[in-house]
C-alpha atoms as a PDB file:
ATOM      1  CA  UNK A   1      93.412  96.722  85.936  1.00  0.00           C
ATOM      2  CA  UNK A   2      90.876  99.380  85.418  1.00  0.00           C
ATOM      3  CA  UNK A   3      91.171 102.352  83.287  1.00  0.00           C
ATOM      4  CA  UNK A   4      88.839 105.013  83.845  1.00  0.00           C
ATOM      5  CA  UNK A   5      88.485 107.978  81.225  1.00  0.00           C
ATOM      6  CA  UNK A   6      86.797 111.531  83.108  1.00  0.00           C
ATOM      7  CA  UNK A   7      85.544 114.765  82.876  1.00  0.00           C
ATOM      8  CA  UNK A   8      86.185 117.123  85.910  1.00  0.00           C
ATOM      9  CA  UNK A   9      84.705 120.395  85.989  1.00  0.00           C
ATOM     10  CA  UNK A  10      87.348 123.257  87.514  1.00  0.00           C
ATOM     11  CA  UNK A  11      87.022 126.493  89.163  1.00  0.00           C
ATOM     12  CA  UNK A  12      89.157 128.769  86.381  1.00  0.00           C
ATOM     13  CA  UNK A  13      90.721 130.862  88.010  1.00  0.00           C
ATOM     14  CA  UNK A  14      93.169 128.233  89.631  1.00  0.00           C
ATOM     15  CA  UNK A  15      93.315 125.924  87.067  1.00  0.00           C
ATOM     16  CA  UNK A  16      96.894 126.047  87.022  1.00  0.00           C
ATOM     17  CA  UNK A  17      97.410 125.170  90.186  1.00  0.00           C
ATOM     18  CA  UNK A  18      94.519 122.688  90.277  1.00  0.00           C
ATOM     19  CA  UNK A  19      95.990 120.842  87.317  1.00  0.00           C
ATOM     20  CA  UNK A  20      99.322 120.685  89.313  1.00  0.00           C
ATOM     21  CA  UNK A  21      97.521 118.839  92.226  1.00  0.00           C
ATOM     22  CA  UNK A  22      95.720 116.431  89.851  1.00  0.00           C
ATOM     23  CA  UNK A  23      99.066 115.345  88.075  1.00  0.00           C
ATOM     24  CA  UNK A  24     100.615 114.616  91.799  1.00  0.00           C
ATOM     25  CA  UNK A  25      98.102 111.795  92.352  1.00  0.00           C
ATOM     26  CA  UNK A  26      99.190 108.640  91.683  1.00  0.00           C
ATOM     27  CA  UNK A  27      97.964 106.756  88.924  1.00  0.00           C
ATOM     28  CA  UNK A  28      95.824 109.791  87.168  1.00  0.00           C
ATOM     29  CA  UNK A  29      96.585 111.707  84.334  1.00  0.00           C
ATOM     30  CA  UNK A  30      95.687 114.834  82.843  1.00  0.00           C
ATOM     31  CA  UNK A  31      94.659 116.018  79.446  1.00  0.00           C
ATOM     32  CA  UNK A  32      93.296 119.285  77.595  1.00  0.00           C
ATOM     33  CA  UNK A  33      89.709 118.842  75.981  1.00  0.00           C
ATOM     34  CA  UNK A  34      89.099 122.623  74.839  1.00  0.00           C
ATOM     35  CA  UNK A  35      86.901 123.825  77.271  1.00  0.00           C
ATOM     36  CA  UNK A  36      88.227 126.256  79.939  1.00  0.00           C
ATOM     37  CA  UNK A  37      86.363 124.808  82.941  1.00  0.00           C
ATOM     38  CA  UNK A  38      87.048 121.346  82.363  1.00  0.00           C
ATOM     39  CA  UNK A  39      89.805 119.055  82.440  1.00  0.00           C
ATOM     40  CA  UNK A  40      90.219 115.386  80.809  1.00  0.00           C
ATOM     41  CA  UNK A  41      91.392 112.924  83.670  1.00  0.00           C
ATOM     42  CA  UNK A  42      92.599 109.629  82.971  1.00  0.00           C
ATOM     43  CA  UNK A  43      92.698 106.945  86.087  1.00  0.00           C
ATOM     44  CA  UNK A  44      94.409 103.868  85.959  1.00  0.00           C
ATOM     45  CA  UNK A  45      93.854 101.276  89.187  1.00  0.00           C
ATOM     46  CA  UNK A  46      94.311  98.157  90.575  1.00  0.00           C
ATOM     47  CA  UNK A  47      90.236  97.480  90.297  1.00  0.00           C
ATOM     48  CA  UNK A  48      87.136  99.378  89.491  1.00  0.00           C
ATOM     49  CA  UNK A  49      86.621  99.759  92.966  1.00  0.00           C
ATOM     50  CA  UNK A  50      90.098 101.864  93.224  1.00  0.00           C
ATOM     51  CA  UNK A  51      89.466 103.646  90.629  1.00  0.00           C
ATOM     52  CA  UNK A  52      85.943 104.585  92.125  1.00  0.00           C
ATOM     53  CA  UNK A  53      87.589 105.865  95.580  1.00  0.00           C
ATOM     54  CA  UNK A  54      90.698 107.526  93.316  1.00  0.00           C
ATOM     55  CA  UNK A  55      87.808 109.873  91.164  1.00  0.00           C
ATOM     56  CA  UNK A  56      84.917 109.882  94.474  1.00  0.00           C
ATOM     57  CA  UNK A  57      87.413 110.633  97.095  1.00  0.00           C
ATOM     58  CA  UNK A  58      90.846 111.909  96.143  1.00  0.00           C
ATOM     59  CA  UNK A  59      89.967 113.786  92.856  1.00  0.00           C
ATOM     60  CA  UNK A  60      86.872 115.192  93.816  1.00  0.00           C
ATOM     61  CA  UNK A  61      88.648 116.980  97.427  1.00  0.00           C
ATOM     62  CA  UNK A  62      91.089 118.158  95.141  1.00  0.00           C
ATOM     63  CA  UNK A  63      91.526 121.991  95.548  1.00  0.00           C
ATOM     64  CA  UNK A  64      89.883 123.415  92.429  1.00  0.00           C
ATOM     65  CA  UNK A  65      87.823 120.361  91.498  1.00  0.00           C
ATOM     66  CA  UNK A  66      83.917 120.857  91.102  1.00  0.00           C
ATOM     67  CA  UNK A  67      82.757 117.923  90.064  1.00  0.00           C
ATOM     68  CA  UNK A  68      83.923 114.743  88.185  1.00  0.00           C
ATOM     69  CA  UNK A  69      81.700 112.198  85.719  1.00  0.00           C
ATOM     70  CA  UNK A  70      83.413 109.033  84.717  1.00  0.00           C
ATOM     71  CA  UNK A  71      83.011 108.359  80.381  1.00  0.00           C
ATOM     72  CA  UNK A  72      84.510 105.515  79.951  1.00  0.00           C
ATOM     73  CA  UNK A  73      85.526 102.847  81.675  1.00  0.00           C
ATOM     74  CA  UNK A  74      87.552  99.232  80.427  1.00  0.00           C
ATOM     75  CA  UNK A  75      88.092  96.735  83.337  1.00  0.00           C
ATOM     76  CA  UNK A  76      88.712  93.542  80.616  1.00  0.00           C
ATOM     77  CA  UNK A  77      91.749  92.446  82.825  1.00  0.00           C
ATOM     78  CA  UNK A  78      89.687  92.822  85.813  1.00  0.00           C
ATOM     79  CA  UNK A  79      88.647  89.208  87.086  1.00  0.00           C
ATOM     80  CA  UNK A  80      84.941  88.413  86.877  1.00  0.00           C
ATOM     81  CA  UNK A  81      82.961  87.439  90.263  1.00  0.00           C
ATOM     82  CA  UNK A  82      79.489  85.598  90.371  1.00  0.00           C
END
């Protein structure tokens, strides 16, 4: 499993309604971090690669969404490949 920890920048004006459609995707999660514009988002996937196409495809079409940049990322359960 991957667990991927985000910042996404929001247009402010509809962040209400832009929060609504991030909570609606599966496997993401919100959270406040102080700042107006932004939004924490926490995505938790299958595999790094999920989690990639979850934040490069489904977040960042997202109505409201601006931009999003991964901070932290913890794949330990995530099977190693040579």
């Amino acid at each position: 499993m991957a667990i991927v920890g985000a910042f996404a920048r929001i247009e402010s004006n509809i962040a209400s309604s832009c929060q609504s459609a991030l909570e609606e995707i599966a496997g993401v999660s919100i959270f406040d971090i102080k700042d107006p514009d932004k939004l924490g988002v926490l995505v938790e996937a299958e595999s790094l690669n999920q989690a990639h196409s979850t934040i490069t495809t489904t977040i960042r079409n997202t109505p409201g969404v601006l931009g999003v940049w991964p901070v932290y990322v913890n794949t330990e359960d995530e099977p190693v490949h040579d």
